[in-house]
Every structure is written in C-alpha cells, then in structure tokens.
PDB file of N, CA and C in Angstrom:
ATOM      1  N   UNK A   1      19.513  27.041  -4.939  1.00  0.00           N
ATOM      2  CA  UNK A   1      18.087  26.825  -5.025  1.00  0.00           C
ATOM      3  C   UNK A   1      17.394  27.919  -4.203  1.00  0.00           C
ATOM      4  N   UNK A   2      17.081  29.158  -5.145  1.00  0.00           N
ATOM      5  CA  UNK A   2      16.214  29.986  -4.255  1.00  0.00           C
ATOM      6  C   UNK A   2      15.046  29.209  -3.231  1.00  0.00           C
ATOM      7  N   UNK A   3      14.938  29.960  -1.827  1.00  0.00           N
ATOM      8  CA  UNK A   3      13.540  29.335  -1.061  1.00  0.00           C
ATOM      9  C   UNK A   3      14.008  27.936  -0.695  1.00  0.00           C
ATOM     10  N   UNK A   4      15.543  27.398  -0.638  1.00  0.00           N
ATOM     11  CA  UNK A   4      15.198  26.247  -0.458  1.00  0.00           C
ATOM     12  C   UNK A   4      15.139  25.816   1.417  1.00  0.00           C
ATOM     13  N   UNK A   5      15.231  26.993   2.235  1.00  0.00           N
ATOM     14  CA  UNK A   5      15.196  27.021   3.614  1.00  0.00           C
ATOM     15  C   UNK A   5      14.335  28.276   4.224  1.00  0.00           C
ATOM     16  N   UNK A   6      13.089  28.250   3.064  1.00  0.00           N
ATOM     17  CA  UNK A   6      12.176  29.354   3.436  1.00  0.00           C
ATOM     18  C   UNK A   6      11.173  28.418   3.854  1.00  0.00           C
ATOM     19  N   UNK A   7      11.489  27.973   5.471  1.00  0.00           N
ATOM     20  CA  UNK A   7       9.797  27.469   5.977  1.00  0.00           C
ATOM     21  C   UNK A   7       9.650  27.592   7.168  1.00  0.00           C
ATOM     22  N   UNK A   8       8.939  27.637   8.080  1.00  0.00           N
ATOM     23  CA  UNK A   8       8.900  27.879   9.222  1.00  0.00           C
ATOM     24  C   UNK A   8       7.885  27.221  10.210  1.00  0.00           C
ATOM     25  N   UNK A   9       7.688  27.605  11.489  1.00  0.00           N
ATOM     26  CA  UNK A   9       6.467  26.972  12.482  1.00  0.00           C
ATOM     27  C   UNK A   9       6.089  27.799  13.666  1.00  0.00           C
ATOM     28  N   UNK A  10       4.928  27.238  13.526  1.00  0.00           N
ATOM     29  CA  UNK A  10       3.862  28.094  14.621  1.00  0.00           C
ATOM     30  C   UNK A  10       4.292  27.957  15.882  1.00  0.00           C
ATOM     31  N   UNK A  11       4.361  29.298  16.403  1.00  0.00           N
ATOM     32  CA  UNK A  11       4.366  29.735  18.041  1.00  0.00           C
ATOM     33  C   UNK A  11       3.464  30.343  18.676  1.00  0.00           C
ATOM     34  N   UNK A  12       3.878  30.590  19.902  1.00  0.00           N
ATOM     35  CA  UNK A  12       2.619  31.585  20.508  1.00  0.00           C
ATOM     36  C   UNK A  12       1.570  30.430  21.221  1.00  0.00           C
ATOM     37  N   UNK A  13       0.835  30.888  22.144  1.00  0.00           N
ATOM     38  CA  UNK A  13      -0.291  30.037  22.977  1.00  0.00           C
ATOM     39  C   UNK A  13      -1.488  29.869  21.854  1.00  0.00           C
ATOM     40  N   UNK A  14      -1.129  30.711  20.751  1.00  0.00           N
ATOM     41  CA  UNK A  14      -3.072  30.748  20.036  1.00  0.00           C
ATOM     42  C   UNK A  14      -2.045  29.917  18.673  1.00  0.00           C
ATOM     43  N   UNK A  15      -0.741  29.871  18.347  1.00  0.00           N
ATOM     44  CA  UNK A  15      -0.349  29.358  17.174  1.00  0.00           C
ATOM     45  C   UNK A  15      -0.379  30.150  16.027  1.00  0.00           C
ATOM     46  N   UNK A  16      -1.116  31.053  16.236  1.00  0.00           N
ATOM     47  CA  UNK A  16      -1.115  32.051  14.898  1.00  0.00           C
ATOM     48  C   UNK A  16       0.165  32.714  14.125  1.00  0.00           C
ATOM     49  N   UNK A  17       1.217  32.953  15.114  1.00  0.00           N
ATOM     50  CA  UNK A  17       2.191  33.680  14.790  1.00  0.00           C
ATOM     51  C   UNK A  17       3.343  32.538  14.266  1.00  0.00           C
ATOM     52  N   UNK A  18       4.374  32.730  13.395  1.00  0.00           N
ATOM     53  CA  UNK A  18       5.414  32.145  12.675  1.00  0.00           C
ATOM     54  C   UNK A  18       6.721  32.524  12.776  1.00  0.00           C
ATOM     55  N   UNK A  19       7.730  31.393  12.827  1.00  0.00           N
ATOM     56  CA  UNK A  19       9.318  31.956  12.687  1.00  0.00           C
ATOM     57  C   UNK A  19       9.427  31.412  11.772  1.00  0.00           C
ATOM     58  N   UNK A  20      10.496  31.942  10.894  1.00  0.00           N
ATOM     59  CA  UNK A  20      11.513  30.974  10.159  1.00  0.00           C
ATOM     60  C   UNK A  20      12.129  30.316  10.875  1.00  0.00           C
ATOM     61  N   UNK A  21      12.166  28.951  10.432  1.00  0.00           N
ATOM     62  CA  UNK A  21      13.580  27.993  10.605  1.00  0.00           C
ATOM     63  C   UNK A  21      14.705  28.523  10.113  1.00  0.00           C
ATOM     64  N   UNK A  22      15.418  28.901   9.403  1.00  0.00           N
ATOM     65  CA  UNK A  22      16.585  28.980   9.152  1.00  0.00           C
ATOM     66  C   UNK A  22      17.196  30.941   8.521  1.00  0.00           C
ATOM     67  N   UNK A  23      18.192  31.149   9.047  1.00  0.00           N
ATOM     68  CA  UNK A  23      18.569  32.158   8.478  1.00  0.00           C
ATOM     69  C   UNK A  23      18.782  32.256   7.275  1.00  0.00           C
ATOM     70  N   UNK A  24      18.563  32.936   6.468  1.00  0.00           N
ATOM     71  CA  UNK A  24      18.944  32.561   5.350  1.00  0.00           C
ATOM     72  C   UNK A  24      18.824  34.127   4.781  1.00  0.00           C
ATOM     73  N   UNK A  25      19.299  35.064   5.098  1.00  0.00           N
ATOM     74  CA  UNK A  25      20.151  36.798   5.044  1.00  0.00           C
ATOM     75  C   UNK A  25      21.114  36.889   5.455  1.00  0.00           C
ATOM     76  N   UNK A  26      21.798  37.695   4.517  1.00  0.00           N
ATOM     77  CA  UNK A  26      23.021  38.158   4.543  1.00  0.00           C
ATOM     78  C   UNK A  26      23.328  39.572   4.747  1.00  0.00           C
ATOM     79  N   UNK A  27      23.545  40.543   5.443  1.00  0.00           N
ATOM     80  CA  UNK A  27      23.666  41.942   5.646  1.00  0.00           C
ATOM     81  C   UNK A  27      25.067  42.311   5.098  1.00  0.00           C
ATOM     82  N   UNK A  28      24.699  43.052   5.106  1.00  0.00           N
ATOM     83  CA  UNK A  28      26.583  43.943   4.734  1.00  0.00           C
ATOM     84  C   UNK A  28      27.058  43.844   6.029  1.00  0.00           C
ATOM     85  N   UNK A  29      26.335  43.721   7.399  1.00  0.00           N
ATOM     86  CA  UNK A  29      26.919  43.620   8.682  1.00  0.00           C
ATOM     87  C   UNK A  29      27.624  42.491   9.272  1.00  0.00           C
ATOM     88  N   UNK A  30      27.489  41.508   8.420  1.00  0.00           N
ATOM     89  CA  UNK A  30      27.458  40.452   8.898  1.00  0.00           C
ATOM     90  C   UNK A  30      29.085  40.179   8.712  1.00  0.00           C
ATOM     91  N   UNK A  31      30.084  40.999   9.168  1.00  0.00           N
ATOM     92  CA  UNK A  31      31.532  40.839   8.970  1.00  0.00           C
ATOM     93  C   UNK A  31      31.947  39.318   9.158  1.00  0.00           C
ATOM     94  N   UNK A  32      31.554  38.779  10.176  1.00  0.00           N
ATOM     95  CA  UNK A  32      32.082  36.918  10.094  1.00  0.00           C
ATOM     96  C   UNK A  32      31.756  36.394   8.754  1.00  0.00           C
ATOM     97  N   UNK A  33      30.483  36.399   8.588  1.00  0.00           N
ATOM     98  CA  UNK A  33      30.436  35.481   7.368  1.00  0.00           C
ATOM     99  C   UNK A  33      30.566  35.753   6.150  1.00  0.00           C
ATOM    100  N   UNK A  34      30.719  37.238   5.586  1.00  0.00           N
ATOM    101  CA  UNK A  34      31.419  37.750   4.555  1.00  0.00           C
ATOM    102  C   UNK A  34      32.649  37.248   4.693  1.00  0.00           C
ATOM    103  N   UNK A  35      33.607  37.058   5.657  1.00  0.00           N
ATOM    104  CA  UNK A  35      34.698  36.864   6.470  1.00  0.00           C
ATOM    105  C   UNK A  35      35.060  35.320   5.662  1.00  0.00           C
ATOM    106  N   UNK A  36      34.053  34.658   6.513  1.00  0.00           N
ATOM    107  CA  UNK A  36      34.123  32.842   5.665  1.00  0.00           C
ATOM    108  C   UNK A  36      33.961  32.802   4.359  1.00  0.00           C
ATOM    109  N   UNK A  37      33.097  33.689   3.618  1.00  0.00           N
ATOM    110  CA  UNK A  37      32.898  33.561   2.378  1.00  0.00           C
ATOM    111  C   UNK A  37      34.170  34.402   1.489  1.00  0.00           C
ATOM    112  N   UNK A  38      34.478  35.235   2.142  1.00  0.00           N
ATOM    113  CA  UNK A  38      35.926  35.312   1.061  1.00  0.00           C
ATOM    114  C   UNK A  38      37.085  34.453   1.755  1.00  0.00           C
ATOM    115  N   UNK A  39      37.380  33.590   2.461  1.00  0.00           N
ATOM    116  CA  UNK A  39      37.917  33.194   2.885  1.00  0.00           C
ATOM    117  C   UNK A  39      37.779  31.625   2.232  1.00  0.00           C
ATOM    118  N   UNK A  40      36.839  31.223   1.909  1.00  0.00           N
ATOM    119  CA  UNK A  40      36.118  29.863   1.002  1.00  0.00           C
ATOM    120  C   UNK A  40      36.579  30.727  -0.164  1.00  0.00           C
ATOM    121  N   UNK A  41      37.274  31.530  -0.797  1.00  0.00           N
ATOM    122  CA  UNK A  41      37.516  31.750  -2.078  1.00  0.00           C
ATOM    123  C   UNK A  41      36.056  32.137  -2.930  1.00  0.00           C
ATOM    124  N   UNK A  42      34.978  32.150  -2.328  1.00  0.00           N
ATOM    125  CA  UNK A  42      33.821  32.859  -3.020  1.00  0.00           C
ATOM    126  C   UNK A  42      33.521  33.923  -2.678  1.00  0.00           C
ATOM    127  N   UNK A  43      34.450  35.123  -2.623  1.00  0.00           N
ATOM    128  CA  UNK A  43      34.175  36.216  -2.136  1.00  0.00           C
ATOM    129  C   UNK A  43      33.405  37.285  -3.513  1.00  0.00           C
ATOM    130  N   UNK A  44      34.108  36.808  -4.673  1.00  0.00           N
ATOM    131  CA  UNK A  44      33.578  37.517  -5.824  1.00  0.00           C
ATOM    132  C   UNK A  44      32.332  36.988  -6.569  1.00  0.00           C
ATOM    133  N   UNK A  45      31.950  36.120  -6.094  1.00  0.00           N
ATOM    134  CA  UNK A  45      30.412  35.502  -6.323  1.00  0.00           C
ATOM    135  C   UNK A  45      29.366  35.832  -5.466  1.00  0.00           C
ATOM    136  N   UNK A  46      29.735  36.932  -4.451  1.00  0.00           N
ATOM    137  CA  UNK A  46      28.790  37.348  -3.355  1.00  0.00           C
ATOM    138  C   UNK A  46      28.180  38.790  -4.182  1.00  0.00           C
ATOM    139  N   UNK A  47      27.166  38.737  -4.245  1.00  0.00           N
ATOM    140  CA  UNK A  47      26.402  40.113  -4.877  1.00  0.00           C
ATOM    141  C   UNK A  47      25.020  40.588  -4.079  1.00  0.00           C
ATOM    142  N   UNK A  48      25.422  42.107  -4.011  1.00  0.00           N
ATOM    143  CA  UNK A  48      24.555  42.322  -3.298  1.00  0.00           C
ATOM    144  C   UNK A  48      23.210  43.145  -3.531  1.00  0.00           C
ATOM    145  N   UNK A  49      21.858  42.325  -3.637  1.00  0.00           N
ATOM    146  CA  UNK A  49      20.656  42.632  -4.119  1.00  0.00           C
ATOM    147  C   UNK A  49      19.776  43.978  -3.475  1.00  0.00           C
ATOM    148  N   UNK A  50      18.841  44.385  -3.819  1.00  0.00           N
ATOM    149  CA  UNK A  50      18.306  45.232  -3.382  1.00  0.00           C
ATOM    150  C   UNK A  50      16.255  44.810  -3.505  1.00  0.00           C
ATOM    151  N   UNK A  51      16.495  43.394  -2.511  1.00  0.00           N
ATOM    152  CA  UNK A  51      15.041  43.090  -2.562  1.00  0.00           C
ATOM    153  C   UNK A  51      13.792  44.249  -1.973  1.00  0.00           C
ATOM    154  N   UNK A  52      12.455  43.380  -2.542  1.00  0.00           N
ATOM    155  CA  UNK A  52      11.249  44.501  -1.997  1.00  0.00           C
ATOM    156  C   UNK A  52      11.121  43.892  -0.719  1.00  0.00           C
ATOM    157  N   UNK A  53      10.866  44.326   0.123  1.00  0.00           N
ATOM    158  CA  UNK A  53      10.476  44.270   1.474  1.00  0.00           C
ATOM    159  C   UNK A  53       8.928  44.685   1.933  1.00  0.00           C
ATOM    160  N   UNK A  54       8.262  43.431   2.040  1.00  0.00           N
ATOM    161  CA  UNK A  54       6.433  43.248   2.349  1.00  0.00           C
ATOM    162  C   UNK A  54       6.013  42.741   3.207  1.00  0.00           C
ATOM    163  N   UNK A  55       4.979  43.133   3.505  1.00  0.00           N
ATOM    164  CA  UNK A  55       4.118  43.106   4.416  1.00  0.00           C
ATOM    165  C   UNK A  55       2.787  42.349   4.167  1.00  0.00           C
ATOM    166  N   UNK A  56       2.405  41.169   4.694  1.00  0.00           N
ATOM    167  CA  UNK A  56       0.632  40.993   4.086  1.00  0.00           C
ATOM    168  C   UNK A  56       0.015  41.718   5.498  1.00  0.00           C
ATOM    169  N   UNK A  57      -0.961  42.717   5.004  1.00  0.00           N
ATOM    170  CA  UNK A  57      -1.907  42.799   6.541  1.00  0.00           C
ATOM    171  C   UNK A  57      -3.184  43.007   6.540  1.00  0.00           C
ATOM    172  N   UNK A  58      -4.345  42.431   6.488  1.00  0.00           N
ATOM    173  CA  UNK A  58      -5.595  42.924   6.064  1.00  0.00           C
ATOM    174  C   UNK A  58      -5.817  42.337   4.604  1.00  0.00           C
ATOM    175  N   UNK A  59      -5.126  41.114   4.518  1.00  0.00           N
ATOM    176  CA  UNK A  59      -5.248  40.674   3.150  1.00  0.00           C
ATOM    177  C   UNK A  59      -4.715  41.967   2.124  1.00  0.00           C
ATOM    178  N   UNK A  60      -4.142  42.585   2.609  1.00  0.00           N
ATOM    179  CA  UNK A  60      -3.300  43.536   0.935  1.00  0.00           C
ATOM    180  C   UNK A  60      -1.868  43.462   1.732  1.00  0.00           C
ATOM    181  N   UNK A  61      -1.222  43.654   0.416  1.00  0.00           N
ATOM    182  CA  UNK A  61       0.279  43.938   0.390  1.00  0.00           C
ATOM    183  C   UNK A  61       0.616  45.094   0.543  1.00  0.00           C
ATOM    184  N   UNK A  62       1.807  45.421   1.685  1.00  0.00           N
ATOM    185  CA  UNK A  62       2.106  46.650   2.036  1.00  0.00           C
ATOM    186  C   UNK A  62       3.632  46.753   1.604  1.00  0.00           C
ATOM    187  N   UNK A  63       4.259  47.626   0.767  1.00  0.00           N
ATOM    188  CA  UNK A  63       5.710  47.460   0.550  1.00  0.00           C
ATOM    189  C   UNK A  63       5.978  48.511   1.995  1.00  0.00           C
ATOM    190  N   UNK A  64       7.288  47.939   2.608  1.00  0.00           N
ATOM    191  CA  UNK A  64       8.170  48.523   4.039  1.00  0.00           C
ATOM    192  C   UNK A  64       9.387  48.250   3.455  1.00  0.00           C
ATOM    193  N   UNK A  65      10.030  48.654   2.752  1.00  0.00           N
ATOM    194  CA  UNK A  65      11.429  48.612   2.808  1.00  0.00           C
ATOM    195  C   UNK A  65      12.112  50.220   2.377  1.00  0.00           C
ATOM    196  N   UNK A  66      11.282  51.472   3.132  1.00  0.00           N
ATOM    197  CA  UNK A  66      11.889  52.203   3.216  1.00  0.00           C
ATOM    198  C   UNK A  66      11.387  52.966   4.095  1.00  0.00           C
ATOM    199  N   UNK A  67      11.999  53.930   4.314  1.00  0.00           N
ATOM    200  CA  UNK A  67      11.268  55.270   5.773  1.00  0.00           C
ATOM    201  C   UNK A  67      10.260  55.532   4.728  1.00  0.00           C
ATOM    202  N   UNK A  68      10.211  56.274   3.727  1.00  0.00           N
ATOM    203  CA  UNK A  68       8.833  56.850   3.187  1.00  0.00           C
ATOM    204  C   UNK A  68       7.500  55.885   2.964  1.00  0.00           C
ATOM    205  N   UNK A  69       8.119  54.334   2.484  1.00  0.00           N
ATOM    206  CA  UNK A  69       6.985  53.550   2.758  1.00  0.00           C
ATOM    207  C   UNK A  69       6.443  53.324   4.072  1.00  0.00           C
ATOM    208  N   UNK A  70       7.035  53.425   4.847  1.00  0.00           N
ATOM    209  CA  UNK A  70       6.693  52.917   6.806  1.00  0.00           C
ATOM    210  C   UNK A  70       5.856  54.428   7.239  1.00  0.00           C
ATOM    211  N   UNK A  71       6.496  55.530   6.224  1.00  0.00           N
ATOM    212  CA  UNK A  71       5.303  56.863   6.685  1.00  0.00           C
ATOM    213  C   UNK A  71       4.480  56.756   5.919  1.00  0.00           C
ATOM    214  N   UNK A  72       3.786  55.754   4.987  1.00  0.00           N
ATOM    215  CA  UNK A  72       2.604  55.822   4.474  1.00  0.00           C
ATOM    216  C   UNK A  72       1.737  54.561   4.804  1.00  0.00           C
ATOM    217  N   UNK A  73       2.349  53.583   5.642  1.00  0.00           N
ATOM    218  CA  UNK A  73       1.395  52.262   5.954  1.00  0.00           C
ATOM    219  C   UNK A  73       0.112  52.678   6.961  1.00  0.00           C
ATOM    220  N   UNK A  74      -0.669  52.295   5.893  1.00  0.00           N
ATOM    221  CA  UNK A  74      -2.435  52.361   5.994  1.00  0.00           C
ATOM    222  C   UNK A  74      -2.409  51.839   7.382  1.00  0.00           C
ATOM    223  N   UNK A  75      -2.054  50.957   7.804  1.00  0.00           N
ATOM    224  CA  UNK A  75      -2.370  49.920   9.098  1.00  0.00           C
ATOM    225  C   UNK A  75      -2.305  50.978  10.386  1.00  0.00           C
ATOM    226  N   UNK A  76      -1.416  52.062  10.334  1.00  0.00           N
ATOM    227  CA  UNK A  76      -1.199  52.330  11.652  1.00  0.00           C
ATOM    228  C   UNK A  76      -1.176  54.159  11.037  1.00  0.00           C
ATOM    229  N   UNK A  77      -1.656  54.369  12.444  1.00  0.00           N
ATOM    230  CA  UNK A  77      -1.988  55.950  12.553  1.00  0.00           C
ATOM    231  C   UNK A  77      -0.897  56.674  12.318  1.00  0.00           C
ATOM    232  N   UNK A  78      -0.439  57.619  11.649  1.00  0.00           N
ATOM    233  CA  UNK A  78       0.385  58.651  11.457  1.00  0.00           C
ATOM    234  C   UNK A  78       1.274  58.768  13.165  1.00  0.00           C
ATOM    235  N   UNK A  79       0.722  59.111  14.221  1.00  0.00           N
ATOM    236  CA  UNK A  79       1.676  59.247  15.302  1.00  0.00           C
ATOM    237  C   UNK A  79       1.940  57.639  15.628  1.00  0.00           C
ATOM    238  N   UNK A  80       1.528  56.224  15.299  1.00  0.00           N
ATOM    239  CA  UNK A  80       1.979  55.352  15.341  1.00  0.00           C
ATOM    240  C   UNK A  80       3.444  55.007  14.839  1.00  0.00           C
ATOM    241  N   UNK A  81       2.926  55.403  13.014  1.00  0.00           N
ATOM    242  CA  UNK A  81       4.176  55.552  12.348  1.00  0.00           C
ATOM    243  C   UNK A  81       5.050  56.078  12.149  1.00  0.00           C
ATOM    244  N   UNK A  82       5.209  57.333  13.378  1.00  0.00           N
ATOM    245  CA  UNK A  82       6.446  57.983  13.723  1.00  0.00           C
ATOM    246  C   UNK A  82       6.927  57.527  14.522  1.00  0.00           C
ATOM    247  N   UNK A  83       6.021  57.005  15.696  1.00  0.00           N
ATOM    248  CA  UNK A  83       6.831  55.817  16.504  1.00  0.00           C
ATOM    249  C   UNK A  83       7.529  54.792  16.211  1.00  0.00           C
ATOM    250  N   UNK A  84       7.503  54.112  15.248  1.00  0.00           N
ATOM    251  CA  UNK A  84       7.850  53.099  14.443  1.00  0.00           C
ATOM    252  C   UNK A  84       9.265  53.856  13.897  1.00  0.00           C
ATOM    253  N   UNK A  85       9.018  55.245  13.170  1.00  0.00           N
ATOM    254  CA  UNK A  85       9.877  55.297  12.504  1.00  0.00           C
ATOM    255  C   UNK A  85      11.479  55.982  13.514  1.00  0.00           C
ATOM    256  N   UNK A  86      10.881  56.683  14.717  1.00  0.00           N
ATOM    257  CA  UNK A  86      11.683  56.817  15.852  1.00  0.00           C
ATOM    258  C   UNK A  86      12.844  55.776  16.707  1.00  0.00           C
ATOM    259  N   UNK A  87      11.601  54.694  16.795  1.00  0.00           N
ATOM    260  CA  UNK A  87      12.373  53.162  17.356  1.00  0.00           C
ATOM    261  C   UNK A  87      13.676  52.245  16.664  1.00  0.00           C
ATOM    262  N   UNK A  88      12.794  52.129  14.652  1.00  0.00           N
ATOM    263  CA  UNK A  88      13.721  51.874  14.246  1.00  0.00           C
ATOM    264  C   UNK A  88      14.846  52.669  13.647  1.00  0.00           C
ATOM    265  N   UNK A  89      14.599  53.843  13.988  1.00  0.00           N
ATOM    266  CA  UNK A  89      16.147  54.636  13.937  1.00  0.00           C
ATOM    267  C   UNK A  89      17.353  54.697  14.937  1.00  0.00           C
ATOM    268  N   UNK A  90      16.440  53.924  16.012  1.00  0.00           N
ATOM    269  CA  UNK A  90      17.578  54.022  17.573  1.00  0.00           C
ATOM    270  C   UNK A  90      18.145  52.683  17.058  1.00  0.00           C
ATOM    271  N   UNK A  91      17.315  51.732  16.774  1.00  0.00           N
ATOM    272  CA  UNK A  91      17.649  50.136  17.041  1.00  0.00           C
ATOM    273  C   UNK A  91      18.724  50.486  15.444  1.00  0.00           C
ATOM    274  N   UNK A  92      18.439  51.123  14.258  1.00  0.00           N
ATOM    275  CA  UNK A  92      19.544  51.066  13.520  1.00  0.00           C
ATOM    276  C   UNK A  92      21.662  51.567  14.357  1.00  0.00           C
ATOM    277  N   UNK A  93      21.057  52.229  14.733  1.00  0.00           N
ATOM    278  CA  UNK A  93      22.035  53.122  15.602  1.00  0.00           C
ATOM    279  C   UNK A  93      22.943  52.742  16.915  1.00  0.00           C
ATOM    280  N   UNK A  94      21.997  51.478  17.475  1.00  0.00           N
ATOM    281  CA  UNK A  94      22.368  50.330  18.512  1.00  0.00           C
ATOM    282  C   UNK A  94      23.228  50.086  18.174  1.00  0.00           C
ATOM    283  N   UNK A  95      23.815  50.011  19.432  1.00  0.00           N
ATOM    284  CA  UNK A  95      24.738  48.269  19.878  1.00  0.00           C
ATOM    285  C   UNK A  95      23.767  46.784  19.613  1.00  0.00           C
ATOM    286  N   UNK A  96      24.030  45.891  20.245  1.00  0.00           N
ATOM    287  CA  UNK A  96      23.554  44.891  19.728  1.00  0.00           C
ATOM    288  C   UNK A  96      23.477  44.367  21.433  1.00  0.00           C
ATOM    289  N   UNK A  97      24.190  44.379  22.169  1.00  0.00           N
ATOM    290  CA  UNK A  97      24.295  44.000  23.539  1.00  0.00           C
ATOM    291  C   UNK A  97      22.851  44.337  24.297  1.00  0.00           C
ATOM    292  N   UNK A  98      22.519  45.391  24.263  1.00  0.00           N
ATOM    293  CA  UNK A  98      21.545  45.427  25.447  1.00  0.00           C
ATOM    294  C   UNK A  98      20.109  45.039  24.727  1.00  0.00           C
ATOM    295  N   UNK A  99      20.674  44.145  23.953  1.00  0.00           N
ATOM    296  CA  UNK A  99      19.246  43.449  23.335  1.00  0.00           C
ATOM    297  C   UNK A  99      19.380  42.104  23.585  1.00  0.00           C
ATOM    298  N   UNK A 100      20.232  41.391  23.844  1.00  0.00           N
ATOM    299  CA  UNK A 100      20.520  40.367  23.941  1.00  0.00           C
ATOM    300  C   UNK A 100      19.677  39.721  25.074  1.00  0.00           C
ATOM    301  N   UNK A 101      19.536  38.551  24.970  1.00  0.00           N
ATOM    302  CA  UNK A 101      18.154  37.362  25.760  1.00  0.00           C
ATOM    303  C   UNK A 101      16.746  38.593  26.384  1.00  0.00           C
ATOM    304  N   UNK A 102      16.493  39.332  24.994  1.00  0.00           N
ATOM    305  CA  UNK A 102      15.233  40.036  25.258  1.00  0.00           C
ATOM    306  C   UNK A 102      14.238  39.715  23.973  1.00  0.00           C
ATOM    307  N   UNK A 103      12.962  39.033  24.118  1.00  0.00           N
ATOM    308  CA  UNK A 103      12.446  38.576  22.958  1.00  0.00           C
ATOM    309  C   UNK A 103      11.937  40.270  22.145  1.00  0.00           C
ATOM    310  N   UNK A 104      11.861  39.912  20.873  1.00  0.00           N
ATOM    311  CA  UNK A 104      11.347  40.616  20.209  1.00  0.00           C
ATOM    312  C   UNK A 104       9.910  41.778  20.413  1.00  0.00           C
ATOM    313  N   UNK A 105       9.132  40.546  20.786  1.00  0.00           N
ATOM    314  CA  UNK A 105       7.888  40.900  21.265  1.00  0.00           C
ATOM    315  C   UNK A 105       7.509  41.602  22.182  1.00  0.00           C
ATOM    316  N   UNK A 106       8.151  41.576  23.084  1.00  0.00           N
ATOM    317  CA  UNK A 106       7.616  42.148  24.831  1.00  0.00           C
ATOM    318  C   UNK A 106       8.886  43.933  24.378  1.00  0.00           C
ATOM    319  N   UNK A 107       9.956  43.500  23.968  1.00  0.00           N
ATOM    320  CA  UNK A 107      10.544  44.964  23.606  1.00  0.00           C
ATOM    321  C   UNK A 107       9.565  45.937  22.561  1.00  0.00           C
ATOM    322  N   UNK A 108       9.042  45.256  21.428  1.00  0.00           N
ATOM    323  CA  UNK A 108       8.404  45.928  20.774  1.00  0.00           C
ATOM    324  C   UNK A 108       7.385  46.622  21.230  1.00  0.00           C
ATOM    325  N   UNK A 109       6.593  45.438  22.149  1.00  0.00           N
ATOM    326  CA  UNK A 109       5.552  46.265  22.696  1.00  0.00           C
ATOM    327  C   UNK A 109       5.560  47.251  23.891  1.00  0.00           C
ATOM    328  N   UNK A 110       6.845  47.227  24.472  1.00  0.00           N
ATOM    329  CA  UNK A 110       7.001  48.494  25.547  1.00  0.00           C
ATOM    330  C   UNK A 110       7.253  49.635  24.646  1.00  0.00           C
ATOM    331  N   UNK A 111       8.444  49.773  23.644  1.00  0.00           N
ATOM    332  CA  UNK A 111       8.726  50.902  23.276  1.00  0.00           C
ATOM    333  C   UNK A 111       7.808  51.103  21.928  1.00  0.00           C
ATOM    334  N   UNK A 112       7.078  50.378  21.102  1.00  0.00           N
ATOM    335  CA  UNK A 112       6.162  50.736  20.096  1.00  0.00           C
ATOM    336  C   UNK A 112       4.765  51.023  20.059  1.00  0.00           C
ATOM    337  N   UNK A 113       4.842  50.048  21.809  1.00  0.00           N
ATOM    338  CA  UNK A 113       2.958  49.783  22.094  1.00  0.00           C
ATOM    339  C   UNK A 113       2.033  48.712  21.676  1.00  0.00           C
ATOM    340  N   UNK A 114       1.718  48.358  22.465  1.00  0.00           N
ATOM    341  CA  UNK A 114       0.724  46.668  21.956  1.00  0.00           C
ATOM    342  C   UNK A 114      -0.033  47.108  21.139  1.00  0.00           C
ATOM    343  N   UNK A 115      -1.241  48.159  20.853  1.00  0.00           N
ATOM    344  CA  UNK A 115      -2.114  48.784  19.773  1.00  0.00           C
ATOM    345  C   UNK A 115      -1.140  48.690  18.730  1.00  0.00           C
ATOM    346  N   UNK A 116      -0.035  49.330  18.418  1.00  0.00           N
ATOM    347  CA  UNK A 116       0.721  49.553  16.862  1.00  0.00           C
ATOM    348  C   UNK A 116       1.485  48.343  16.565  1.00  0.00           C
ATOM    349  N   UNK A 117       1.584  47.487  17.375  1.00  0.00           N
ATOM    350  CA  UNK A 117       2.227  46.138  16.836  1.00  0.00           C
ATOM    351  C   UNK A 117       0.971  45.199  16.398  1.00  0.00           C
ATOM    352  N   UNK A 118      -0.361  45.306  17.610  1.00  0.00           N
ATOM    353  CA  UNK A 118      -1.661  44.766  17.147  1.00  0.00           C
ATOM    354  C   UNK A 118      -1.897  45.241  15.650  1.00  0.00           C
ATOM    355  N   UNK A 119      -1.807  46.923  15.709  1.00  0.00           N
ATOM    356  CA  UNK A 119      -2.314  46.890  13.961  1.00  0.00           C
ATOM    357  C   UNK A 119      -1.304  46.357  13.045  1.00  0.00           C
ATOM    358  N   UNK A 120      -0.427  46.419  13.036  1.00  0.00           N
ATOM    359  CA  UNK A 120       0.057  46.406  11.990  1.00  0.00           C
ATOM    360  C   UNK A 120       0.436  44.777  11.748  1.00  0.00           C
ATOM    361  N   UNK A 121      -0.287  43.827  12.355  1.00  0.00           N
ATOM    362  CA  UNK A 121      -0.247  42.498  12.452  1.00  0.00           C
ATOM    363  C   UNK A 121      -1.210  42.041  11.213  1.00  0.00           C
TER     364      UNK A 121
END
C-alpha cells in the first residue's frame, strides 16, 4: 500500500515544522536491510526506483533531486547555493559517526547558515 506510513507531527516551540513518523526509504546504503530482505527470500522483488525529489516553498514546487536542480533553486542566492551544494558534498563523503546525537537543525545552521535554511523553508 503505497503512503501507507506517510504521516507525521508537529515540532518545534511555534509547531510549524514536521517529522515523519516512520521510515519508510530504502538506500542502496542501507546494507542491513537489503541484508534481511534477501535473506526473507525477497531479494528479487526489491527494485530500485528513481523518484522526483520536491520541495514546496513559497507555495511553488521546487524539483531538488539533483546538483543542477539545487544550482538553480529560486529560494536561495547563488553563493547560498554553493554552500548548500559544498556541505552536501562533504556530508555525501562522511562517515556517519561524527554526526551522531547532533540534531539536524543546529548542524545545518552552523555550517549552511540560519538565512539559507530560513530561505529555503
């Protein structure tokens, strides 16, 4: 059942902002649970999609699911969006450790800047 664990709830002191409840992605990284899933004998029923990746911001839709789209998002200034595109080339390139019990938010905004996470909100 596509969407059937796509919902989530409000955080934050003002409530505005949202998580998902439930994971529900699969990466090519994800060696454990590829791991369980050919291991459950459904390893050849696993296929791997190539969804669009969006953005709502300003009431329009922004497609981000590539470097050339992230160098053309309207929301944030050209030296913003090299910052953006700088950061997430390190964090592709990471370990995974020295991120660990660091929220999302407060990292983003040291190394991206509260202005370019503000816009592009």
């Amino acid at each position: 059942m596509l969407g059937a664990w796509a919902s989530g709830f409000r955080v934050g002191d003002d409530g505005e902002a949202w998580l998902e409840k439930y994971y529900h992605h699969l990466f090519r990284t994800d060696k454990t649970a590829i791991s369980t899933i050919k291991e459950l004998g459904l390893g050849d029923r696993l296929t791997w999609s190539h969804p669009r990746t969006v953005t709502l911001t300003g009431g329009q839709i922004h497609q981000l699911d590539s470097p050339f789209n992230l160098l053309l998002f309207p929301p944030l200034r050209l030296d913003e969006r090299l910052r953006v595109f700088a950061v997430l080339a390190l964090l592709k390139l990471a370990n995974a450790k020295p991120f660990e019990g660091k929220t999302a938010d407060a990292w983003l905004r040291r190394w991206i800047g509260t202005a370019t996470v503000s816009n592009a909100l």
